[in-house]
Protein backbone atom coordinates (compact mmCIF):
# COMPACT_ATOMS: atom_id res chain seq x y z
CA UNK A 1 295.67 -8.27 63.27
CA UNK A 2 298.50 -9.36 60.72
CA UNK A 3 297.95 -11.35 58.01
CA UNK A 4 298.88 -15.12 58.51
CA UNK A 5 298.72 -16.74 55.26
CA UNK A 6 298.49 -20.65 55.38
CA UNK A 7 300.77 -22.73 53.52
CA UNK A 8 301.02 -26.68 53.01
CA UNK A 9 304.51 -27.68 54.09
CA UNK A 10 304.59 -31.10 52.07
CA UNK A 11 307.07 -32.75 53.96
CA UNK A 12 306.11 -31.29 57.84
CA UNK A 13 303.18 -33.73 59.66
CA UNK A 14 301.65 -32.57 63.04
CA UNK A 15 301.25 -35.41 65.98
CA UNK A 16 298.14 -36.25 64.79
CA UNK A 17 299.43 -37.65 61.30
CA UNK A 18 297.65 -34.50 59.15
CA UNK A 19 299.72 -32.15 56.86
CA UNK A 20 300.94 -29.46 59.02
CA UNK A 21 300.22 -25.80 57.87
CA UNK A 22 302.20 -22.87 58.74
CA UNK A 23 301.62 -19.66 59.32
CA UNK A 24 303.56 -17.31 57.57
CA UNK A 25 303.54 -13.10 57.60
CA UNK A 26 305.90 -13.24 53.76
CA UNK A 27 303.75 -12.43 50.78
CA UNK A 28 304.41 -14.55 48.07
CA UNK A 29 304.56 -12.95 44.43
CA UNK A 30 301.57 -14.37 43.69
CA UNK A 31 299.53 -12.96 46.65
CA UNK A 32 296.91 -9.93 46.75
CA UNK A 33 298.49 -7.66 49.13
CA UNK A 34 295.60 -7.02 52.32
CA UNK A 35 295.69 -4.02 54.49
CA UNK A 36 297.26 -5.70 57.20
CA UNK A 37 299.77 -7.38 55.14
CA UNK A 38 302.49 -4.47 55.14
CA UNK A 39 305.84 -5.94 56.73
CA UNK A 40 307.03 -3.28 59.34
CA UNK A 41 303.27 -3.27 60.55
CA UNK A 42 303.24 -6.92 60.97
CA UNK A 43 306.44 -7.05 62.29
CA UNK A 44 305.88 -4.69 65.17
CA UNK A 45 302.27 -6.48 66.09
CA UNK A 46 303.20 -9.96 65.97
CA UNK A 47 305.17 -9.39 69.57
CA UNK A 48 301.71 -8.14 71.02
CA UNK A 49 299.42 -10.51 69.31
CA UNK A 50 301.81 -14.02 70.36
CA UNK A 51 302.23 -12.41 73.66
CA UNK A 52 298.77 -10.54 75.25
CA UNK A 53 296.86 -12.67 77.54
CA UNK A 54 294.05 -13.09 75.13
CA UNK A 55 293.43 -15.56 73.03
CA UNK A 56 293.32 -14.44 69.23
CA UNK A 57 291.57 -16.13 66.01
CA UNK A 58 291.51 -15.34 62.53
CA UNK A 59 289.16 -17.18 60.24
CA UNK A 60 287.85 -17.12 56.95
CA UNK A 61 284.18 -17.18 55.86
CA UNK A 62 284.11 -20.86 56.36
CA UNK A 63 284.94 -20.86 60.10
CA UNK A 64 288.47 -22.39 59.05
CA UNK A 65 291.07 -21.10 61.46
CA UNK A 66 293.55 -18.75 59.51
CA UNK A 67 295.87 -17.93 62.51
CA UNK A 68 295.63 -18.42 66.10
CA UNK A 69 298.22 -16.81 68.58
CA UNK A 70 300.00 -18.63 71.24
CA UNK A 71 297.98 -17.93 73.87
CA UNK A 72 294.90 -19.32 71.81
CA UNK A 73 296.71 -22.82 71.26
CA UNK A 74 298.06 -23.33 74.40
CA UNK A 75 294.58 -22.33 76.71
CA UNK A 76 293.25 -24.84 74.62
CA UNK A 77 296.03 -27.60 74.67
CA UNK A 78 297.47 -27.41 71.57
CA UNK A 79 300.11 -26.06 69.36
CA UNK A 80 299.61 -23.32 66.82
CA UNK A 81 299.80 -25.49 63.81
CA UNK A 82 297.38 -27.89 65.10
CA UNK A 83 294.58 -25.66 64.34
CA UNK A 84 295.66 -23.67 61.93
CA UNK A 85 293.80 -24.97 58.67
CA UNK A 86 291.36 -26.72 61.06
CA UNK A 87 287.62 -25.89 61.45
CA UNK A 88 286.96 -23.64 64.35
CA UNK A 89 283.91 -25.89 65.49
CA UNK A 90 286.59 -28.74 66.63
CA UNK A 91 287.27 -26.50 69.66
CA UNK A 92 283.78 -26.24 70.83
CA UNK A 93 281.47 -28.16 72.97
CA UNK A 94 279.96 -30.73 70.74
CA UNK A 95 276.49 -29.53 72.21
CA UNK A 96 277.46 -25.22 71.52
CA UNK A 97 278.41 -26.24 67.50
CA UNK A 98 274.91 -25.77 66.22
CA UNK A 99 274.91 -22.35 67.65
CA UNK A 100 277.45 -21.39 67.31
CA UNK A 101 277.85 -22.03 63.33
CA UNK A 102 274.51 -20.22 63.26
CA UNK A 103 275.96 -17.39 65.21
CA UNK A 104 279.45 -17.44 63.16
CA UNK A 105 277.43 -17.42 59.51
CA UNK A 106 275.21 -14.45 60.69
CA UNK A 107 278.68 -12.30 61.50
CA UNK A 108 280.66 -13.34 58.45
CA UNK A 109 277.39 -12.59 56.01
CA UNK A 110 277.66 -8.78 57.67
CA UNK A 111 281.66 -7.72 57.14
CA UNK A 112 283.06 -4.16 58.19
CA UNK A 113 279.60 -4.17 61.02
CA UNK A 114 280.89 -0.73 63.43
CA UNK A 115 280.34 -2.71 66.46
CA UNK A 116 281.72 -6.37 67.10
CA UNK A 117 279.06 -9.47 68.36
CA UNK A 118 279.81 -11.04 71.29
CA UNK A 119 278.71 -14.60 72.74
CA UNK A 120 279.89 -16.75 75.44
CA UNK A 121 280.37 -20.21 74.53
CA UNK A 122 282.11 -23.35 75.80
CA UNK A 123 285.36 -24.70 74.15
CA UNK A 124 287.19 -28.41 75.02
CA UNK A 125 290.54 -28.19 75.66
CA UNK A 126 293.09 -31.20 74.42
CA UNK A 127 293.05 -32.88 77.89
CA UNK A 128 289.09 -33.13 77.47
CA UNK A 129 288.27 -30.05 79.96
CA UNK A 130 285.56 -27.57 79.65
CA UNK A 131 286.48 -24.09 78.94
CA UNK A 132 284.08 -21.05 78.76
CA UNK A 133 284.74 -18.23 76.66
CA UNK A 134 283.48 -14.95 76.19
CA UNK A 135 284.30 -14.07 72.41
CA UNK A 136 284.27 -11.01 70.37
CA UNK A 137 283.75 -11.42 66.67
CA UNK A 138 284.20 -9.12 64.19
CA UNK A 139 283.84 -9.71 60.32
CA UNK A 140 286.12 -7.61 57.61
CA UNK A 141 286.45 -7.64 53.86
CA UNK A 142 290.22 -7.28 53.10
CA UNK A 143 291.68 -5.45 50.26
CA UNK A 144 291.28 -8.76 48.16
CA UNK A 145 287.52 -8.75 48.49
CA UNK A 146 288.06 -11.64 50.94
CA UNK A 147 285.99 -11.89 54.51
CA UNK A 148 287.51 -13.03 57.08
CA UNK A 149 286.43 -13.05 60.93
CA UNK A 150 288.20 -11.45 63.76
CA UNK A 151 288.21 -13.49 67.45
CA UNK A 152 289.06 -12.31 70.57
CA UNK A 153 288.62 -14.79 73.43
CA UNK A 154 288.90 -13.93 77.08
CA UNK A 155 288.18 -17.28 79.92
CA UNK A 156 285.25 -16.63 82.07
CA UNK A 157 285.41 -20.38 83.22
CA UNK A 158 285.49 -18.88 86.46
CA UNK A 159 282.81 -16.42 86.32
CA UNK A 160 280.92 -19.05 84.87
CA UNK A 161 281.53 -21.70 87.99
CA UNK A 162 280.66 -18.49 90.50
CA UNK A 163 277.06 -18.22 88.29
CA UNK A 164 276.38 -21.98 88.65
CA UNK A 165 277.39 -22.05 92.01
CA UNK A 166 274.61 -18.98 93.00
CA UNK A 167 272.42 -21.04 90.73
CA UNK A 168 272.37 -24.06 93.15
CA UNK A 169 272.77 -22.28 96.47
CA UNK A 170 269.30 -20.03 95.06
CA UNK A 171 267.77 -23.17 94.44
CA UNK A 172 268.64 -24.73 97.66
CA UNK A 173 267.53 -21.49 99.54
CA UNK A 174 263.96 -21.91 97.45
CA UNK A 175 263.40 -25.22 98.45
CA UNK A 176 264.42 -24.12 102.07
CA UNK A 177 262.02 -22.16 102.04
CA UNK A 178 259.44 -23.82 100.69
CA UNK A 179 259.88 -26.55 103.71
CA UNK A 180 259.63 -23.76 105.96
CA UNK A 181 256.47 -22.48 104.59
CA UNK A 182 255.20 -25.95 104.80
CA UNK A 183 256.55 -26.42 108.50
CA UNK A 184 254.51 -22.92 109.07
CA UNK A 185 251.33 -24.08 107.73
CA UNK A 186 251.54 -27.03 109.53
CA UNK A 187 251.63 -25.32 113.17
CA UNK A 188 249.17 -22.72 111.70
CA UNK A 189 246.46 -25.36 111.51
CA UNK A 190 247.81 -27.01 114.59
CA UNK A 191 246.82 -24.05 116.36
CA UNK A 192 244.13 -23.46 114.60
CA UNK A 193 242.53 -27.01 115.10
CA UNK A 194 243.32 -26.37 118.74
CA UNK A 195 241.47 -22.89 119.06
CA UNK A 196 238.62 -24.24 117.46
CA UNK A 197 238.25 -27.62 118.87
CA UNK A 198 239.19 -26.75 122.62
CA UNK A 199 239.29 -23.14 123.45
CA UNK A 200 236.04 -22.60 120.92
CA UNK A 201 233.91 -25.07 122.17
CA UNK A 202 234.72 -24.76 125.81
CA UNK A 203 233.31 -21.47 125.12
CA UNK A 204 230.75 -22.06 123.53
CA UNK A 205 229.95 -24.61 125.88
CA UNK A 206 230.39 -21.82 128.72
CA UNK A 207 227.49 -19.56 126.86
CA UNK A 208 225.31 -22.06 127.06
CA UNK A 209 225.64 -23.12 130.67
CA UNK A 210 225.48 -19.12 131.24
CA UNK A 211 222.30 -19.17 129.51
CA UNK A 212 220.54 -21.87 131.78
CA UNK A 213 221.97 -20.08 135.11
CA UNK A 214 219.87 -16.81 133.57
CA UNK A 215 216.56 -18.26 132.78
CA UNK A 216 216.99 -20.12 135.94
CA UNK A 217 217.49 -16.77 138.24
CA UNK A 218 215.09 -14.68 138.95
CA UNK A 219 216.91 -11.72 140.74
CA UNK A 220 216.92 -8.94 137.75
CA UNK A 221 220.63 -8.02 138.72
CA UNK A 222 221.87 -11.44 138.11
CA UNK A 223 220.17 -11.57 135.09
CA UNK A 224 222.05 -8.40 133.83
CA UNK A 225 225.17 -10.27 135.13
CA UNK A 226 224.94 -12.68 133.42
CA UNK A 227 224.22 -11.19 129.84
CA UNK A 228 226.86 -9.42 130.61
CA UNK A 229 228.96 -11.82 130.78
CA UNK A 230 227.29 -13.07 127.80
CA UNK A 231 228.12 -10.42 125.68
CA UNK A 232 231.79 -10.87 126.88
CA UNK A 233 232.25 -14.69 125.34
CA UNK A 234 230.53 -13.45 122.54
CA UNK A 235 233.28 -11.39 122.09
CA UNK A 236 235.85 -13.85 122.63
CA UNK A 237 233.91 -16.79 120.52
CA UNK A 238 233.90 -14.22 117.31
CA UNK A 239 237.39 -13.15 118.44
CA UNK A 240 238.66 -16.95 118.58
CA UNK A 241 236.49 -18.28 115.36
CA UNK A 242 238.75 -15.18 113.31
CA UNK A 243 241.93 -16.06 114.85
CA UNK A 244 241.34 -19.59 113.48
CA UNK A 245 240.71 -18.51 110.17
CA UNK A 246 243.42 -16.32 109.69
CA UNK A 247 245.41 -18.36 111.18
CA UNK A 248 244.13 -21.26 108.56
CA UNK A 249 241.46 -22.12 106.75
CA UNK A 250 239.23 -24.86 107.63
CA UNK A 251 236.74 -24.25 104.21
CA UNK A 252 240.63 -24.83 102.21
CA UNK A 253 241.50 -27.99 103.72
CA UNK A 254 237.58 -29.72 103.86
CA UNK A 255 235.85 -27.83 100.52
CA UNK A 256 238.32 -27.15 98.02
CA UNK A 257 240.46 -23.85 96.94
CA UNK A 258 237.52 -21.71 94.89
CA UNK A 259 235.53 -22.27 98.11
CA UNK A 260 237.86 -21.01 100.45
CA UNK A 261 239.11 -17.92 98.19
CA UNK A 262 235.23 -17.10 98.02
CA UNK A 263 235.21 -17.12 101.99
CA UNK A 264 238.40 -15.02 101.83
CA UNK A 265 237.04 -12.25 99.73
CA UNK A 266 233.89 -12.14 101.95
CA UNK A 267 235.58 -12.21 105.14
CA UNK A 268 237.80 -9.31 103.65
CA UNK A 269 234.89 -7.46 102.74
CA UNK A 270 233.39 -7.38 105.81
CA UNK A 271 236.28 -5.99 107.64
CA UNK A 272 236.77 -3.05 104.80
CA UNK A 273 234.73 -0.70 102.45
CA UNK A 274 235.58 -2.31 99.70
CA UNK A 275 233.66 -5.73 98.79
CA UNK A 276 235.18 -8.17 96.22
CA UNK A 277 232.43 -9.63 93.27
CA UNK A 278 233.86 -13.19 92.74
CA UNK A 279 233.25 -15.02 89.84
CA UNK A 280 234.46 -18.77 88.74
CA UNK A 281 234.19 -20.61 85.14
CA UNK A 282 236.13 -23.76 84.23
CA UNK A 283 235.67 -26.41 87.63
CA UNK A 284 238.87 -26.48 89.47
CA UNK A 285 239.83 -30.00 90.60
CA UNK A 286 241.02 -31.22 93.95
CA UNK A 287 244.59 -29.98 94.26
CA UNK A 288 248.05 -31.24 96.07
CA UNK A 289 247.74 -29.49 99.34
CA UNK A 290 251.17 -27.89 99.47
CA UNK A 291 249.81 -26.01 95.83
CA UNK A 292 246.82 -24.79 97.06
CA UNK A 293 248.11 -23.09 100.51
CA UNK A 294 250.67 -21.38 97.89
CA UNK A 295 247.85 -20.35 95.77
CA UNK A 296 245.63 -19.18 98.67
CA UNK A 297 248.41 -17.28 100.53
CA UNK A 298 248.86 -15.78 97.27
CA UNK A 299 245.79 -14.88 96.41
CA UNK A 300 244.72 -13.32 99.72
CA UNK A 301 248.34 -11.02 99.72
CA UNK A 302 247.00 -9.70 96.73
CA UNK A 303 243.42 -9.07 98.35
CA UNK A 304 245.13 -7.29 101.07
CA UNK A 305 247.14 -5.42 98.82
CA UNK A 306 243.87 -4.21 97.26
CA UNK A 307 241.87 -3.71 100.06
CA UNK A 308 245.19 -1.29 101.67
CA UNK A 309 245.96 0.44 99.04
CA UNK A 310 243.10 0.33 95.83
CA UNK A 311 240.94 3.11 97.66
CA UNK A 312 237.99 2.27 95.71
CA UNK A 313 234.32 0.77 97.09
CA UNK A 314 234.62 -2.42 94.73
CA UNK A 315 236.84 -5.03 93.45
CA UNK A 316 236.30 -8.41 90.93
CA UNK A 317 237.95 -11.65 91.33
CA UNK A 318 237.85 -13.85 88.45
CA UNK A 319 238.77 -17.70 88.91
CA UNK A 320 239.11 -19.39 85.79
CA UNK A 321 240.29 -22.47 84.24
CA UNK A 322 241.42 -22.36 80.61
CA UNK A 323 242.42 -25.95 79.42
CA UNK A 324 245.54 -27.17 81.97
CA UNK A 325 246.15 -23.67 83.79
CA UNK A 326 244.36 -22.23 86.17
CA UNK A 327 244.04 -18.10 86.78
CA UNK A 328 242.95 -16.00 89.11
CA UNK A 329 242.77 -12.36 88.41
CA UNK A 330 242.13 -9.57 90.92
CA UNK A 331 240.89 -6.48 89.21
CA UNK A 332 240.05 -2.94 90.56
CA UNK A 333 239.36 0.92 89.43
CA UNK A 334 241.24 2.37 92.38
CA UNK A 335 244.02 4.80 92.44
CA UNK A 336 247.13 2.77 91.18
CA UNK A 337 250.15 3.13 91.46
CA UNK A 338 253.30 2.52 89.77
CA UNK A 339 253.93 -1.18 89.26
CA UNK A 340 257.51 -0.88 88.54
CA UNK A 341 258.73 0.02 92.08
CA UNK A 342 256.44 -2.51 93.21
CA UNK A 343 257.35 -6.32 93.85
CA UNK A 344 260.91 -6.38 93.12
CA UNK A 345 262.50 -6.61 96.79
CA UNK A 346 262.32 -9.16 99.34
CA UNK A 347 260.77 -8.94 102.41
CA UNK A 348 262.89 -9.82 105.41
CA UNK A 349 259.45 -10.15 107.51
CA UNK A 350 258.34 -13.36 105.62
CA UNK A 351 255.26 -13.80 104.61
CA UNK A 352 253.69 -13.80 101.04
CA UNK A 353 255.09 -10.03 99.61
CA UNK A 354 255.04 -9.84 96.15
CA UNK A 355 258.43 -10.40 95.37
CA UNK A 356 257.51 -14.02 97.49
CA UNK A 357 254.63 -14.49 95.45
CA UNK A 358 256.41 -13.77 92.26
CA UNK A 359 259.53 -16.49 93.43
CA UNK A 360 256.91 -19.18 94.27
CA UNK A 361 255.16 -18.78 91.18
CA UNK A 362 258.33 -19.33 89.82
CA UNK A 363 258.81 -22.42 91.50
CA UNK A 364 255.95 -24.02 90.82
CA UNK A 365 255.90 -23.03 87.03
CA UNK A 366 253.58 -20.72 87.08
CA UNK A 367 253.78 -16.81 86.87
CA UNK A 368 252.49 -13.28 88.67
CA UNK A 369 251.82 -10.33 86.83
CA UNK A 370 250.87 -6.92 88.43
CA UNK A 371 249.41 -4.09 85.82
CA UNK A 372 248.72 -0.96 87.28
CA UNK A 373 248.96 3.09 86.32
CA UNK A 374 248.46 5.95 88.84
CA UNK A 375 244.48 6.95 88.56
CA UNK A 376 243.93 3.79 86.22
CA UNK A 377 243.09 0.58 89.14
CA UNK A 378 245.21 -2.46 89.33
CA UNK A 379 245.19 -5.77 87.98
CA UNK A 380 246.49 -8.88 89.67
CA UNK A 381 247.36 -12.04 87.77
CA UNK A 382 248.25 -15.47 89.39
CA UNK A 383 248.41 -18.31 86.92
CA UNK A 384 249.83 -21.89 87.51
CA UNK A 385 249.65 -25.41 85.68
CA UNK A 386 247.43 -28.24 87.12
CA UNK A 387 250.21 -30.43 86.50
CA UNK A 388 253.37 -29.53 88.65
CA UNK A 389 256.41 -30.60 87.21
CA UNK A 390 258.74 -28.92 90.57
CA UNK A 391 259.31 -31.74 93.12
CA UNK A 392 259.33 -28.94 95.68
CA UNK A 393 255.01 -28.74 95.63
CA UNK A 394 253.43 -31.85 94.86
């Protein structure tokens, strides 16, 4: 970049009433000749650096602007003599400055650095517009000893409105579905209530009007008919009582989340090899509804995740409260695996995945970590704050 040396014009004023600088590619008598400062270089460059679609800064130590090219002024509003001999920090978002002084004094303490720093930042324009940037910034010592700091700015306003714009339609999407997992749970213990309090009872009900009819017969075939037929609502009165539980459970809504986890792990171990050793410390208090369904359809994915896949005979659950969070850690010596491939994609099935677990943790300020090496077991983390700050789970 040619060197632009600032002079005073006593006479000139800019719009604004200040003492208009110019920049000017002669070197006086008095001036230290720079590297760029040769006349046939900076005559050739100055056609490229007024004209490229970039914009270009040149600054001293200080931050004060020593040359800005065309494009620079006018993306921002202004004419080139209007910043020239003005602090760079006028351009920027009143809110970026603090950063990005701290940013600027880091680069211009390390001059002639191989590789240049780059930031993105937001800039005002003249008309009071927001402008992001993407900068480049490079810090050289010139042949005079001075430092001064190299600039090249390239709009991503646009890039930047795309981001924000995936930012809200992401958040909209999480709070869709976290009203969908509500709606869910909802007709989950709808049906639920319904298997337990009609189709359950009636047979129940049914069993014992069978038994009556059998102590009241005394033909030894109809006895054997009807135990029979025993045996078969047996069947469907376990078959209906599990149904209702996975489908959701009654010990969550009328005890409290440690005691239904506790039921979980039992229930789990029943149907598998491997049994689960729960342990609690730190009482949990009543929670919001909506947080403890996420925390229990959490907690049991990762249960079933260990009971699938651990291949070992036994597995510890820890439940603990430590001040305002509350963790739950699933531990076991099984095979592993390799966590890295594991949780990172969504599952177009529904249901609590990992990657689901991980994005309501998310939501609710709270966090999932998964630890495991092939041959070295698994570990399971689920932690989340009593208090809920997200208006999505209250």
């Amino acid at each position: 970049m040619g060197d632009f040396r600032v002079r005073a014009s006593r006479g000139a004023r800019n719009r604004e009433g200040e003492p208009r600088s110019e920049a000017s590619g002669a070197q006086t008598a008095k001036s230290v000749p720079t590297r760029d400062s040769d006349p046939e270089r900076e005559s050739g460059f100055r056609p490229f650096y007024e004209n490229i679609p970039l914009m270009f800064f040149k600054m001293d130590a200080e931050g004060t602007v020593l040359s800005v090219n065309r494009q620079g002024a006018e993306e921002l509003g202004y004419e080139q003599d209007e910043l020239v001999g003005q602090s760079v920090l006028r351009v920027f978002h009143e809110d970026d400055r603090p950063a990005v002084s701290r940013q600027f004094a880091k680069c211009a303490a390390s001059p002639d650095v191989d590789s240049a720093v780059k930031w993105e930042f937001r800039k005002i324009r003249r008309d009071g517009s927001t402008l992001w940037v993407q900068e480049s910034v490079r810090a050289v010592r010139e042949a005079d000893g001075q430092t001064v700091v190299l600039v090249v700015c390239v709009d991503v306003t646009e890039r930047k409105q795309t981001e924000q714009r995936l930012l809200e339609e992401q958040t909209k999407l999480r709070a869709l579905r976290t009203e969908l997992s509500r709606v869910e749970e909802r007709e989950r213990r709808r049906i639920a209530v319904g298997l337990h309090d009609k189709i359950g009872q009636n047979l129940a009900f049914a069993k014992i009007r069978l038994g009556e009819i059998r102590d009241a017969e005394s033909s030894d075939e109809a006895r054997r008919t009807a135990e029979a037929i025993g045996e078969h609502l047996d069947q469907a009165i376990h078959a209906t009582r599990t149904l209702t539980f996975e489908l959701s459970s009654p010990v969550l809504y009328e005890v409290g989340l440690e005691a239904a986890i506790r039921q979980l792990a039992d229930r789990m171990g029943e149907q598998n090899s491997l049994r689960f050793r729960v342990r609690s410390a730190g009482a949990i208090p009543a929670l919001p509804e909506d947080l403890a369904i996420v925390i229990y359809r959490a907690t049991g994915e990762v249960l079933l995740n260990a009971r699938k896949h651990a291949n070992c005979s036994e597995a510890h659950v820890a439940i603990e409260r430590v001040a305002e969070t509350v963790r739950i850690t699933v531990q076991d010596d099984g095979v592993g695996f390799d966590a890295a491939e594991m949780g990172t994609t969504f599952s177009p099935s529904g249901g609590y995945g990992l990657f689901n677990i991980r994005e309501q943790m998310k939501q609710i300020g709270g966090r999932f970590e998964l630890h495991s090496t092939p041959g070295r077991g698994t570990r399971a983390v689920i932690a989340f704050p009593l208090r809920i700050e997200d208006e999505g789970v209250s």
